[in-house]
PDBML (XML) file of the C-alpha atoms, coordinates in Angstrom:
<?xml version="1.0" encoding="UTF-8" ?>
<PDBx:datablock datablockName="MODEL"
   xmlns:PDBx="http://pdbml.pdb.org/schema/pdbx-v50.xsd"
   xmlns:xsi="http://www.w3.org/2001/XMLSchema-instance"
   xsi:schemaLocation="http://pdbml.pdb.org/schema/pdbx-v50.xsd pdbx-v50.xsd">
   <PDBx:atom_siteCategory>
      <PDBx:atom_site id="1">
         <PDBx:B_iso_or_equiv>0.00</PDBx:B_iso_or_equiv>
         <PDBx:Cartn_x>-112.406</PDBx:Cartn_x>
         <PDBx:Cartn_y>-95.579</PDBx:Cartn_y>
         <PDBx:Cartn_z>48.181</PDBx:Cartn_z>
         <PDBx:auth_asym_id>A</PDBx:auth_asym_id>
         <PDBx:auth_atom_id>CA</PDBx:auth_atom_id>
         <PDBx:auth_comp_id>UNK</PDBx:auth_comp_id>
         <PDBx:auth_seq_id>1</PDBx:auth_seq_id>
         <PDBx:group_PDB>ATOM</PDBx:group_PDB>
         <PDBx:label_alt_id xsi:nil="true" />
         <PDBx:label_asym_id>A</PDBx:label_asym_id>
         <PDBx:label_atom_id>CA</PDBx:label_atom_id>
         <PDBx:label_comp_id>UNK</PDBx:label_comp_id>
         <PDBx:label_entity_id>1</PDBx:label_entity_id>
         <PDBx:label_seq_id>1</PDBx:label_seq_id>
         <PDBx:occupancy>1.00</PDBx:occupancy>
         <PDBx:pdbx_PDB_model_num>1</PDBx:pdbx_PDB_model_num>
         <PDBx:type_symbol>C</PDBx:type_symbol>
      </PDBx:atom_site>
      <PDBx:atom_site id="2">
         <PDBx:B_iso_or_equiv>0.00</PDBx:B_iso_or_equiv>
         <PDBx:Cartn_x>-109.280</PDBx:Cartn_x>
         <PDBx:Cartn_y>-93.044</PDBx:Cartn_y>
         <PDBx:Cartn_z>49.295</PDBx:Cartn_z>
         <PDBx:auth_asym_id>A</PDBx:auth_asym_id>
         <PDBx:auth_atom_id>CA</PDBx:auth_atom_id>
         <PDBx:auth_comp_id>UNK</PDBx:auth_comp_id>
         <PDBx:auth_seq_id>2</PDBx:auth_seq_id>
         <PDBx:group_PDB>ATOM</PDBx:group_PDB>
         <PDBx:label_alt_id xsi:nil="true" />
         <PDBx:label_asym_id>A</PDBx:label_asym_id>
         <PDBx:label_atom_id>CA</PDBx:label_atom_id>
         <PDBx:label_comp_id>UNK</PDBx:label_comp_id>
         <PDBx:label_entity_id>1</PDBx:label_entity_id>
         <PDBx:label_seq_id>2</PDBx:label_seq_id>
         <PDBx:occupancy>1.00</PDBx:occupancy>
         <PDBx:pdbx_PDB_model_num>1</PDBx:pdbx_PDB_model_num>
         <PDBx:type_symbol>C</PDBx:type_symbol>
      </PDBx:atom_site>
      <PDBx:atom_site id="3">
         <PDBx:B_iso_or_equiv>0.00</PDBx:B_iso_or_equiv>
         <PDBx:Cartn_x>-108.941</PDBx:Cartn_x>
         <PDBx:Cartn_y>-94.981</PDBx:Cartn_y>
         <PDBx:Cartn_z>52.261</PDBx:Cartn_z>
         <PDBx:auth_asym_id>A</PDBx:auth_asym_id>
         <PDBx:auth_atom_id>CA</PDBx:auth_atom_id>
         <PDBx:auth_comp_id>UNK</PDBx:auth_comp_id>
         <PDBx:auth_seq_id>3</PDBx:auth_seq_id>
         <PDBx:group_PDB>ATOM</PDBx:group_PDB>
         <PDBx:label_alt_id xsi:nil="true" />
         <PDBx:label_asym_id>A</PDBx:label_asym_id>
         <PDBx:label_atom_id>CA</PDBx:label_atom_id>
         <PDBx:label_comp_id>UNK</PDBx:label_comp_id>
         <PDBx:label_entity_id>1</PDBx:label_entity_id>
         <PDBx:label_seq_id>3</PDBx:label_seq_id>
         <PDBx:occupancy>1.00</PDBx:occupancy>
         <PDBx:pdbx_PDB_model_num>1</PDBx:pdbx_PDB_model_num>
         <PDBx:type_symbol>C</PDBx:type_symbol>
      </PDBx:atom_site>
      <PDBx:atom_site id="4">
         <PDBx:B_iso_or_equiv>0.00</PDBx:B_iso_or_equiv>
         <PDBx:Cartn_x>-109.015</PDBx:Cartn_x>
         <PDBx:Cartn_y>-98.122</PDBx:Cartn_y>
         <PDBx:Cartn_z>50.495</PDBx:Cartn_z>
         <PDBx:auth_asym_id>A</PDBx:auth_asym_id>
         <PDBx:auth_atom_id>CA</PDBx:auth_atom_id>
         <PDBx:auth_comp_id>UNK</PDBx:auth_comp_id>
         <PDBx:auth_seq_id>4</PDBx:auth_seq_id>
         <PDBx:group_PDB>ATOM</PDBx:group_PDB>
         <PDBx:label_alt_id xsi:nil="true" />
         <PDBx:label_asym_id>A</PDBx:label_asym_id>
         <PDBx:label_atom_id>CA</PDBx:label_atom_id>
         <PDBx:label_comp_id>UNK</PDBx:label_comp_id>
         <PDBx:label_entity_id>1</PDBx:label_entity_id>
         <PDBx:label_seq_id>4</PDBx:label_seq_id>
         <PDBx:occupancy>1.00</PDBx:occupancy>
         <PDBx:pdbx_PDB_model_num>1</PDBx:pdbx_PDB_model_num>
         <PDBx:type_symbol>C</PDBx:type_symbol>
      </PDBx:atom_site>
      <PDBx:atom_site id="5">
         <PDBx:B_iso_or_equiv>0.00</PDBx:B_iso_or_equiv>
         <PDBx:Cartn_x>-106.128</PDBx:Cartn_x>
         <PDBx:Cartn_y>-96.946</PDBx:Cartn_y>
         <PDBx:Cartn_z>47.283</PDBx:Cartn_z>
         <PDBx:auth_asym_id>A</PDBx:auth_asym_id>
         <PDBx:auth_atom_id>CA</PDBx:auth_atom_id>
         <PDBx:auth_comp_id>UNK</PDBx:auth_comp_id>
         <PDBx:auth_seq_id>5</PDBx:auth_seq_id>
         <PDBx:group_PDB>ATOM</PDBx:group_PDB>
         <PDBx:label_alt_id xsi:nil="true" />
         <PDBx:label_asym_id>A</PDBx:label_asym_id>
         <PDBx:label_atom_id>CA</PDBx:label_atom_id>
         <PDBx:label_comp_id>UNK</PDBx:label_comp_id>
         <PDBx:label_entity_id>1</PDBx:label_entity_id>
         <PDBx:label_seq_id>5</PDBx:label_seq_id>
         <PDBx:occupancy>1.00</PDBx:occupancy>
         <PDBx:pdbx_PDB_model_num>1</PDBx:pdbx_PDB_model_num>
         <PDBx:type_symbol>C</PDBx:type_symbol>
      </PDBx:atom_site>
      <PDBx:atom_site id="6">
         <PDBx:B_iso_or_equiv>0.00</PDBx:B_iso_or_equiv>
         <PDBx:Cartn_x>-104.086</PDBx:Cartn_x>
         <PDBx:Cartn_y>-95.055</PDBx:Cartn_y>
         <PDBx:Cartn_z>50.157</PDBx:Cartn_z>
         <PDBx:auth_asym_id>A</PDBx:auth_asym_id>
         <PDBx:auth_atom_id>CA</PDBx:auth_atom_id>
         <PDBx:auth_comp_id>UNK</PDBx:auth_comp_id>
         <PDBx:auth_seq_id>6</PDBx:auth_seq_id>
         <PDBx:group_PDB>ATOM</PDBx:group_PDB>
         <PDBx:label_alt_id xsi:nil="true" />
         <PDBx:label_asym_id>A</PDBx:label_asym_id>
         <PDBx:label_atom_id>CA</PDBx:label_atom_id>
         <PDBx:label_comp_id>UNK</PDBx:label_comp_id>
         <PDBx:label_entity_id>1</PDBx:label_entity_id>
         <PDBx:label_seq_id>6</PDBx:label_seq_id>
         <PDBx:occupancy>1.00</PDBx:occupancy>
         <PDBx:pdbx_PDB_model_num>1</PDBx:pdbx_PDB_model_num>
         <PDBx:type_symbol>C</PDBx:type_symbol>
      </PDBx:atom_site>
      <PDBx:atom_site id="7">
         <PDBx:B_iso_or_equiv>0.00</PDBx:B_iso_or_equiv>
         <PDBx:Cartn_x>-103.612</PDBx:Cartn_x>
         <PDBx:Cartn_y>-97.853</PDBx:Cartn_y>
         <PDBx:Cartn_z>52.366</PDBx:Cartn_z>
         <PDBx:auth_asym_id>A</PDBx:auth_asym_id>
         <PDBx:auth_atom_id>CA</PDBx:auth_atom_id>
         <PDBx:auth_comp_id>UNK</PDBx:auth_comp_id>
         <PDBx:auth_seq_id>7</PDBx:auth_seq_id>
         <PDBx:group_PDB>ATOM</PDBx:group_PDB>
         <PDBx:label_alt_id xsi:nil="true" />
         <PDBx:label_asym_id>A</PDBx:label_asym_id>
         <PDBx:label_atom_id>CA</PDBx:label_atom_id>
         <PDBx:label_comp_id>UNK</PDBx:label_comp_id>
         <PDBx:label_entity_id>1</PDBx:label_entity_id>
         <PDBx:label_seq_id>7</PDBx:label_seq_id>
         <PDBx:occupancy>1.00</PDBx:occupancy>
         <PDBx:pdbx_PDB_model_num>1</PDBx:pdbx_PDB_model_num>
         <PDBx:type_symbol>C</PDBx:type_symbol>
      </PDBx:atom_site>
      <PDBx:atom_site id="8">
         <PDBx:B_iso_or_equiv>0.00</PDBx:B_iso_or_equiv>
         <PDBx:Cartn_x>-102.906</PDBx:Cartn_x>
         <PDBx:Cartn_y>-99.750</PDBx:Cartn_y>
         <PDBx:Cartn_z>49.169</PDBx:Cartn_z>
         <PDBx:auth_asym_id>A</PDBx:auth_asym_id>
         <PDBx:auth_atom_id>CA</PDBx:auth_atom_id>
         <PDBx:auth_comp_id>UNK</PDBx:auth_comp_id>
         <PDBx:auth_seq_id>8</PDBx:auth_seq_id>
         <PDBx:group_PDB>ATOM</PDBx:group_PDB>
         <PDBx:label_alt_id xsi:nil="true" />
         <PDBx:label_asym_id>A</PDBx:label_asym_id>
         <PDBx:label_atom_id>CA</PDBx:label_atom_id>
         <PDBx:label_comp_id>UNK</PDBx:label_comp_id>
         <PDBx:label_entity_id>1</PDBx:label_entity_id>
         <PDBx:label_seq_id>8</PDBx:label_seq_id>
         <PDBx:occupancy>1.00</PDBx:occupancy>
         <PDBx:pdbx_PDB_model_num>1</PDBx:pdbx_PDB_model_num>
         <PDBx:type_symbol>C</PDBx:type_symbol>
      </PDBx:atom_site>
      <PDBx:atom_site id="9">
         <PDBx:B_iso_or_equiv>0.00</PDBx:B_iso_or_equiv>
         <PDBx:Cartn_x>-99.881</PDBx:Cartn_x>
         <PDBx:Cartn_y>-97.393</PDBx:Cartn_y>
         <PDBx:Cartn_z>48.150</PDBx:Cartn_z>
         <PDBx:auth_asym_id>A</PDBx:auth_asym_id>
         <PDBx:auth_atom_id>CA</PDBx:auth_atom_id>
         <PDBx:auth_comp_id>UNK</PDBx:auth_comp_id>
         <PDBx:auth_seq_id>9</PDBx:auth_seq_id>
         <PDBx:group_PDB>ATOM</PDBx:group_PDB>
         <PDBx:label_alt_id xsi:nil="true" />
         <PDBx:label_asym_id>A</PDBx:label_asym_id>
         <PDBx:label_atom_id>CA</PDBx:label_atom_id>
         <PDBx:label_comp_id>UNK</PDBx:label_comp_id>
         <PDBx:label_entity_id>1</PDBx:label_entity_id>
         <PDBx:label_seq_id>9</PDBx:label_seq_id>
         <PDBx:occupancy>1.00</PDBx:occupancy>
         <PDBx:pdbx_PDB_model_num>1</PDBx:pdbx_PDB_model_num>
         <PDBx:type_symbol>C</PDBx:type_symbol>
      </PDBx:atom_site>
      <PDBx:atom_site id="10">
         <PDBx:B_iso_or_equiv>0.00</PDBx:B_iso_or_equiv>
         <PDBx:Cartn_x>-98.447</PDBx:Cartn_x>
         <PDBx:Cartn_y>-97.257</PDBx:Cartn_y>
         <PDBx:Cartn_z>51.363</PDBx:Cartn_z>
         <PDBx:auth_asym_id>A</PDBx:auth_asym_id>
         <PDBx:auth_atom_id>CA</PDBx:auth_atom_id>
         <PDBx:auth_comp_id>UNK</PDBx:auth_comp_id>
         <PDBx:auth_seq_id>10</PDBx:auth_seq_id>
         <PDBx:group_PDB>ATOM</PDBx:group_PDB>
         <PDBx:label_alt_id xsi:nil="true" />
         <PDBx:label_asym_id>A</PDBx:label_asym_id>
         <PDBx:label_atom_id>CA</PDBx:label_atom_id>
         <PDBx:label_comp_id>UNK</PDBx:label_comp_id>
         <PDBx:label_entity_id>1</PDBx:label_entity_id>
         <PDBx:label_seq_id>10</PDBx:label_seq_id>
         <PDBx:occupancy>1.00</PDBx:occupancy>
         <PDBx:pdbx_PDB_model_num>1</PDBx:pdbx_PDB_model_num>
         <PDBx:type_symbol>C</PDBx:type_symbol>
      </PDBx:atom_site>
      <PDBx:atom_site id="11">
         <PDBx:B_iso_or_equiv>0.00</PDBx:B_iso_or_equiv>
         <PDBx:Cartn_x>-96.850</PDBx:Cartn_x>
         <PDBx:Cartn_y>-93.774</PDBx:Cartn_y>
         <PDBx:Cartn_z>50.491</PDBx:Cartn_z>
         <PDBx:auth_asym_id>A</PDBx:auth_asym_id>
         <PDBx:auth_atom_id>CA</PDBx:auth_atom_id>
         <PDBx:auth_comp_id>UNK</PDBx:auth_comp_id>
         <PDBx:auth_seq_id>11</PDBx:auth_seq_id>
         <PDBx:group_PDB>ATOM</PDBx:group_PDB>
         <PDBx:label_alt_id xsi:nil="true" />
         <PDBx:label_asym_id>A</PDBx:label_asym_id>
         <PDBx:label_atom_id>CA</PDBx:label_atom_id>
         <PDBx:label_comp_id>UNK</PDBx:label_comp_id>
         <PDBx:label_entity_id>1</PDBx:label_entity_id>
         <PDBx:label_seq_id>11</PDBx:label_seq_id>
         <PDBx:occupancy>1.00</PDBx:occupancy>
         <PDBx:pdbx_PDB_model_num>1</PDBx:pdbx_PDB_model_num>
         <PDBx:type_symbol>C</PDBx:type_symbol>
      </PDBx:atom_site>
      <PDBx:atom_site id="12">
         <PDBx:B_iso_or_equiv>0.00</PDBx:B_iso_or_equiv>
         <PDBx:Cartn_x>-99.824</PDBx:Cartn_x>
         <PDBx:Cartn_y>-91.518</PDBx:Cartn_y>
         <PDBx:Cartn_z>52.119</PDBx:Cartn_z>
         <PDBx:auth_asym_id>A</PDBx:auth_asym_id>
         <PDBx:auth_atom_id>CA</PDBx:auth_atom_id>
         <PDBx:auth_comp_id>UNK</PDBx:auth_comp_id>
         <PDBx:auth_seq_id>12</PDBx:auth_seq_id>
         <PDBx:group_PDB>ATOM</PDBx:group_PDB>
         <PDBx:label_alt_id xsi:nil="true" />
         <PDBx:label_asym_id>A</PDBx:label_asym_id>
         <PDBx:label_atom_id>CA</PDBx:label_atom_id>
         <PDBx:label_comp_id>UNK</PDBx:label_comp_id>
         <PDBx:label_entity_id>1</PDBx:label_entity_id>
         <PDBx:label_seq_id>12</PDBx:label_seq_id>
         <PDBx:occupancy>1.00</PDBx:occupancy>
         <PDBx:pdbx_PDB_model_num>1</PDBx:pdbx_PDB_model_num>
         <PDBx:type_symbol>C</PDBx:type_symbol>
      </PDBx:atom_site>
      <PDBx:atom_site id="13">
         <PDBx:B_iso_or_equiv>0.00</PDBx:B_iso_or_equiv>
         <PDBx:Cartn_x>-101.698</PDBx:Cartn_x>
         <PDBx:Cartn_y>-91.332</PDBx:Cartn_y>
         <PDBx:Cartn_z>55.410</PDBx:Cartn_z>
         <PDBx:auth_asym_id>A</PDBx:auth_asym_id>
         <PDBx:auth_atom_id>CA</PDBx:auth_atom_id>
         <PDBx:auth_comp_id>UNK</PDBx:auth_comp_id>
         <PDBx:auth_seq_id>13</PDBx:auth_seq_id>
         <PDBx:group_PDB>ATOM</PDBx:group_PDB>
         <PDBx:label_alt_id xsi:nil="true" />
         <PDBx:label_asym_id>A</PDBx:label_asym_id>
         <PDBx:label_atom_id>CA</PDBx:label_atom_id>
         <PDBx:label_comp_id>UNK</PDBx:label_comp_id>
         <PDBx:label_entity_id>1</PDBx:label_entity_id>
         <PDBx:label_seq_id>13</PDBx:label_seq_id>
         <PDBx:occupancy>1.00</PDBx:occupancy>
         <PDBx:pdbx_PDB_model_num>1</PDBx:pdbx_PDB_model_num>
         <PDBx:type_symbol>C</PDBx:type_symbol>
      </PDBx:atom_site>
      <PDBx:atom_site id="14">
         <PDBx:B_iso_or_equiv>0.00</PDBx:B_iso_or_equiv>
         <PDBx:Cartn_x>-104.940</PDBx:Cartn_x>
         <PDBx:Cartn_y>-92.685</PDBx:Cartn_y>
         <PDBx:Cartn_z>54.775</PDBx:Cartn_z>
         <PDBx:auth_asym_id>A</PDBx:auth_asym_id>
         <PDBx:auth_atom_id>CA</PDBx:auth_atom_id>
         <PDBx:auth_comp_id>UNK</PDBx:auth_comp_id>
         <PDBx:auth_seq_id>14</PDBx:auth_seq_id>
         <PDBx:group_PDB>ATOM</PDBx:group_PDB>
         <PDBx:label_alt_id xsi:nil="true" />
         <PDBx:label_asym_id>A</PDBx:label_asym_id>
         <PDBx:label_atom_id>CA</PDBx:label_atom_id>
         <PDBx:label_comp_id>UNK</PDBx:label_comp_id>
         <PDBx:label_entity_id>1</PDBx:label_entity_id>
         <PDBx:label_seq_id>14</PDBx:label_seq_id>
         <PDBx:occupancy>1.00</PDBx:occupancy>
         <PDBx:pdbx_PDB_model_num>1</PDBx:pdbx_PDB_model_num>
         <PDBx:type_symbol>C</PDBx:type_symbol>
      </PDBx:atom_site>
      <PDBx:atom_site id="15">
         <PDBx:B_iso_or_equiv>0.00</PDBx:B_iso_or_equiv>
         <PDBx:Cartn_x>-108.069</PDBx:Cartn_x>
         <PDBx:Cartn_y>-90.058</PDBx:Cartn_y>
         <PDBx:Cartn_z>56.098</PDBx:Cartn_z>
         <PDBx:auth_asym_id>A</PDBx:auth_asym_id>
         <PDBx:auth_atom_id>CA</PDBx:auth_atom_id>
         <PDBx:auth_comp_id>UNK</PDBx:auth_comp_id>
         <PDBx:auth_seq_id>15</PDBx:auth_seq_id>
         <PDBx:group_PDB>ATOM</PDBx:group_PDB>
         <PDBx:label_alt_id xsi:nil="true" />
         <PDBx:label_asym_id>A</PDBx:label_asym_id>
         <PDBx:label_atom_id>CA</PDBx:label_atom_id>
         <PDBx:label_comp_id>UNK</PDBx:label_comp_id>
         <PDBx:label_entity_id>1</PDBx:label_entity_id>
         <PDBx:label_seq_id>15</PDBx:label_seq_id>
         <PDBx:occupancy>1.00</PDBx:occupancy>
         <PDBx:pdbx_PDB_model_num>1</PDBx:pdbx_PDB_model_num>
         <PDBx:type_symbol>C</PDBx:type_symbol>
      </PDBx:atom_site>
      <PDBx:atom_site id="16">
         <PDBx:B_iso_or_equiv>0.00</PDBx:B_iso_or_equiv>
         <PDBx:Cartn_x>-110.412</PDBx:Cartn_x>
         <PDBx:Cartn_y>-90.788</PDBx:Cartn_y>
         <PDBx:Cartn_z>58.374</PDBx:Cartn_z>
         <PDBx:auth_asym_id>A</PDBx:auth_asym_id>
         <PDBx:auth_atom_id>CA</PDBx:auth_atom_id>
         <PDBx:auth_comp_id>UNK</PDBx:auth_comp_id>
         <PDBx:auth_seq_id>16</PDBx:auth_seq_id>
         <PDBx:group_PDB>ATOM</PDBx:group_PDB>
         <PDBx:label_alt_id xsi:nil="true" />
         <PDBx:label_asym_id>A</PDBx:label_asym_id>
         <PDBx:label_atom_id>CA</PDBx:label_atom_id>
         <PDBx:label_comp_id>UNK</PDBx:label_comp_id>
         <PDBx:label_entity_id>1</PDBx:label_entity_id>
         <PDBx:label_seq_id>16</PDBx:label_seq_id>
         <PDBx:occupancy>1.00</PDBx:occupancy>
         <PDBx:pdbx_PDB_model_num>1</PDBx:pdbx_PDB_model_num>
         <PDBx:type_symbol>C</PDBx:type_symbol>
      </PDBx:atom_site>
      <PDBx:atom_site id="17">
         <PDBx:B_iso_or_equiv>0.00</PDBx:B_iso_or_equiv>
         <PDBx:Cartn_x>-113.825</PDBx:Cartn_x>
         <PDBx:Cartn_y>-91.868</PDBx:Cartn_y>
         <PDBx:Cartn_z>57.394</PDBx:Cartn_z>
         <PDBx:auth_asym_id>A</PDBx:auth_asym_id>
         <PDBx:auth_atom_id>CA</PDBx:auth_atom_id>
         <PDBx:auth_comp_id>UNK</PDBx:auth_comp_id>
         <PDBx:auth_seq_id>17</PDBx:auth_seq_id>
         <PDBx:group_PDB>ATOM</PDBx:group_PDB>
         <PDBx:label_alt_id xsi:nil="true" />
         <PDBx:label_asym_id>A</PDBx:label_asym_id>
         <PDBx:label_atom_id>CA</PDBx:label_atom_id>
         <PDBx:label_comp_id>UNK</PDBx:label_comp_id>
         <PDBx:label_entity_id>1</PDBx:label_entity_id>
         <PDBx:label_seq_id>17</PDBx:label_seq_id>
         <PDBx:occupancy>1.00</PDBx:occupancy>
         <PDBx:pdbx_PDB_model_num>1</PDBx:pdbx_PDB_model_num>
         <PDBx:type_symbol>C</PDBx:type_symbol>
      </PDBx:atom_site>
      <PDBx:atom_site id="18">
         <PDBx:B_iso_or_equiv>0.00</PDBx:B_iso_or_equiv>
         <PDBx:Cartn_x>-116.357</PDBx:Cartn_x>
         <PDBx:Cartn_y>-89.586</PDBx:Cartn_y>
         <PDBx:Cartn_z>57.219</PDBx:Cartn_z>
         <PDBx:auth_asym_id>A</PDBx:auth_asym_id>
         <PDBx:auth_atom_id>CA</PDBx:auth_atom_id>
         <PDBx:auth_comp_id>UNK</PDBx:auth_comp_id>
         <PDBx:auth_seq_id>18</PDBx:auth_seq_id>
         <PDBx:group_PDB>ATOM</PDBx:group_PDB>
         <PDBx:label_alt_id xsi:nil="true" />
         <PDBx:label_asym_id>A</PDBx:label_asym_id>
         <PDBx:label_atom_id>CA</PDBx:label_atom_id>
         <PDBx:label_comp_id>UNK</PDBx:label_comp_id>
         <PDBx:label_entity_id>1</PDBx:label_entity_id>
         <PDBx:label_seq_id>18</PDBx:label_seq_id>
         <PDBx:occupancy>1.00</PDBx:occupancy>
         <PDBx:pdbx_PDB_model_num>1</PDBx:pdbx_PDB_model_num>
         <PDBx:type_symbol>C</PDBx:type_symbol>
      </PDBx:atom_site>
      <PDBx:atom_site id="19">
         <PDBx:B_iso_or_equiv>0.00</PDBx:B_iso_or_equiv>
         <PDBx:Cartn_x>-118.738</PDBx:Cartn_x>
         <PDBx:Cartn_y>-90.082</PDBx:Cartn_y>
         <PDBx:Cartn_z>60.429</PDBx:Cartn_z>
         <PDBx:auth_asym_id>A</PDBx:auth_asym_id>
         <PDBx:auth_atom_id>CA</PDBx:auth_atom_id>
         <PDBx:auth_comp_id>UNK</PDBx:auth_comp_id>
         <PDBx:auth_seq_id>19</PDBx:auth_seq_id>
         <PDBx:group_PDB>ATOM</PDBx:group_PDB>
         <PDBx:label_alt_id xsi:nil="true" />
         <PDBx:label_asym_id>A</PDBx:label_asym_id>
         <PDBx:label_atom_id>CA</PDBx:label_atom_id>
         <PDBx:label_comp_id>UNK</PDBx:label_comp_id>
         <PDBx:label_entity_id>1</PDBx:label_entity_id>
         <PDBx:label_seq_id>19</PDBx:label_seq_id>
         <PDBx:occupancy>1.00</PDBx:occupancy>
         <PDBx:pdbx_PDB_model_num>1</PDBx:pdbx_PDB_model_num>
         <PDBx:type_symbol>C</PDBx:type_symbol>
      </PDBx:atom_site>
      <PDBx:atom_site id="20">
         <PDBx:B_iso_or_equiv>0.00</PDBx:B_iso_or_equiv>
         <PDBx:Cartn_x>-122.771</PDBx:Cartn_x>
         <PDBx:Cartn_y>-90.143</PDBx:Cartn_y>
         <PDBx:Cartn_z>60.389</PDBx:Cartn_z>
         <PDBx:auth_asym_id>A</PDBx:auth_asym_id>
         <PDBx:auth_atom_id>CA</PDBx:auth_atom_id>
         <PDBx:auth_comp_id>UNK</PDBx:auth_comp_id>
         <PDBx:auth_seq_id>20</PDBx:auth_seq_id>
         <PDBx:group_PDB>ATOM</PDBx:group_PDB>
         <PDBx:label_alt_id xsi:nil="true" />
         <PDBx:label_asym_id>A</PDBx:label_asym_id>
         <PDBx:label_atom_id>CA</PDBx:label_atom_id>
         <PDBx:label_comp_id>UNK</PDBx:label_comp_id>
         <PDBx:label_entity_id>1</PDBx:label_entity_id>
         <PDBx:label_seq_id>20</PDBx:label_seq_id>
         <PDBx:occupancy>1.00</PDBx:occupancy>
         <PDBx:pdbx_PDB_model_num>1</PDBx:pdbx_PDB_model_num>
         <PDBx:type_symbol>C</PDBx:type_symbol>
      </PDBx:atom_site>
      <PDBx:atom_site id="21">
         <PDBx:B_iso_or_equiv>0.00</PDBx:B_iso_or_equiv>
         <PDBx:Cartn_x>-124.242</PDBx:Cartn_x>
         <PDBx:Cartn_y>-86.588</PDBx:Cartn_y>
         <PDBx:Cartn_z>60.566</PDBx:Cartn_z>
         <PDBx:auth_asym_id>A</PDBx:auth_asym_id>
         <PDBx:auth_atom_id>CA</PDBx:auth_atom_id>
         <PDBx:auth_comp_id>UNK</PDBx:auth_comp_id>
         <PDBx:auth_seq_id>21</PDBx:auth_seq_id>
         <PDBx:group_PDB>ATOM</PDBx:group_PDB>
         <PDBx:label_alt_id xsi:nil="true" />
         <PDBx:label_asym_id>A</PDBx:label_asym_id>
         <PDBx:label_atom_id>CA</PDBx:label_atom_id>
         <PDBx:label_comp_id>UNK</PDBx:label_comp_id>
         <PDBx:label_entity_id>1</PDBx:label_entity_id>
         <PDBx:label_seq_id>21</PDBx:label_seq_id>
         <PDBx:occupancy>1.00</PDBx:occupancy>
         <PDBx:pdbx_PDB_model_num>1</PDBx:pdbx_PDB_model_num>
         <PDBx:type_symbol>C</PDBx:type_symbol>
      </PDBx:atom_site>
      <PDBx:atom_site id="22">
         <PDBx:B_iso_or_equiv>0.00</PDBx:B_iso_or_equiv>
         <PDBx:Cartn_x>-127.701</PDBx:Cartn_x>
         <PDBx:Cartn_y>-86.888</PDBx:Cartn_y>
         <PDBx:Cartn_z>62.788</PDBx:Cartn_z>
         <PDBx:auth_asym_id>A</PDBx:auth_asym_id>
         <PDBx:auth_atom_id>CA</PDBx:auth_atom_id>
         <PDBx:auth_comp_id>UNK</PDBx:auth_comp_id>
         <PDBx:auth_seq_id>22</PDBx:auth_seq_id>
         <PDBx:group_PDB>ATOM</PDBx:group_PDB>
         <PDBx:label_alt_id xsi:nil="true" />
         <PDBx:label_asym_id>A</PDBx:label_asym_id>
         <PDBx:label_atom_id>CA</PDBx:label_atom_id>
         <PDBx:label_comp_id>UNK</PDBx:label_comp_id>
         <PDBx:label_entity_id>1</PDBx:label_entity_id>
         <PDBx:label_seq_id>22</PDBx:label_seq_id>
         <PDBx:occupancy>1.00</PDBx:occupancy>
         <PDBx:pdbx_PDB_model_num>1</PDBx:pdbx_PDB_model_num>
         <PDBx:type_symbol>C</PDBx:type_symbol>
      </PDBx:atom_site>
      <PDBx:atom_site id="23">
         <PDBx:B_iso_or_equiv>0.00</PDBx:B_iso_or_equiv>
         <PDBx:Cartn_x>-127.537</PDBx:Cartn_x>
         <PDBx:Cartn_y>-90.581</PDBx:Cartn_y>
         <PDBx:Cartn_z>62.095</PDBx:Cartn_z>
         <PDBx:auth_asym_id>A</PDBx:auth_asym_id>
         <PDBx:auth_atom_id>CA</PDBx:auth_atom_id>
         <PDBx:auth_comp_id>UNK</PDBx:auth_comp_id>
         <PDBx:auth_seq_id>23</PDBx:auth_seq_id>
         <PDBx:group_PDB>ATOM</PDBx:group_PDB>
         <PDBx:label_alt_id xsi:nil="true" />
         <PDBx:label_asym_id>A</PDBx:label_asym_id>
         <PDBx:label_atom_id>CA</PDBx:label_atom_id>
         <PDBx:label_comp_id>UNK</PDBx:label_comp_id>
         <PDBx:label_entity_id>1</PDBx:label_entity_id>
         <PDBx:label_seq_id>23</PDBx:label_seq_id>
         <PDBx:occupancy>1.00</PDBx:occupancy>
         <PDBx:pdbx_PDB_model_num>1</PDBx:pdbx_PDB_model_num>
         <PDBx:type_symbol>C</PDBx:type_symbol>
      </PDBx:atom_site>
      <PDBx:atom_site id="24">
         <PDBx:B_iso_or_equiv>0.00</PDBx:B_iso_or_equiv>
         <PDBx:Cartn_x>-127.373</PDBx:Cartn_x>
         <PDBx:Cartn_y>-90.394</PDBx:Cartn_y>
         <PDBx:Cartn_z>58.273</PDBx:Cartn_z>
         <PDBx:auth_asym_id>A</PDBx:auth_asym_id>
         <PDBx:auth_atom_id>CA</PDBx:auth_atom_id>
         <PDBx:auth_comp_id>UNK</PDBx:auth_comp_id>
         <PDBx:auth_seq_id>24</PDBx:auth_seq_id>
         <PDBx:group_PDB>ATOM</PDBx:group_PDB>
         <PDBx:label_alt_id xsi:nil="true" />
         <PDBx:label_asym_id>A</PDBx:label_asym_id>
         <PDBx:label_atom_id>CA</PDBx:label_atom_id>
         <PDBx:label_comp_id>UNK</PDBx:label_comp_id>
         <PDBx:label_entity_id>1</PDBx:label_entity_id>
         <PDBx:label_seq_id>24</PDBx:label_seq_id>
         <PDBx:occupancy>1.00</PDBx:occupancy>
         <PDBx:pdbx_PDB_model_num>1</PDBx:pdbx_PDB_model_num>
         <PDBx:type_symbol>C</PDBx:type_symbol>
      </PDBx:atom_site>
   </PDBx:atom_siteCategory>
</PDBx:datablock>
């Protein structure tokens, strides 16, 4: 959802998503 409003804006740097940990 922060990726999703930050690209949005277009005034922030949008983070990275956050990756599977041990496939979960």
């Amino acid at each position: 959802i922060e990726i999703d409003l930050r690209q949005m804006m277009a005034t922030d740097e949008a983070p990275a998503p956050l990756t599977p940990i041990d496939k979960a």
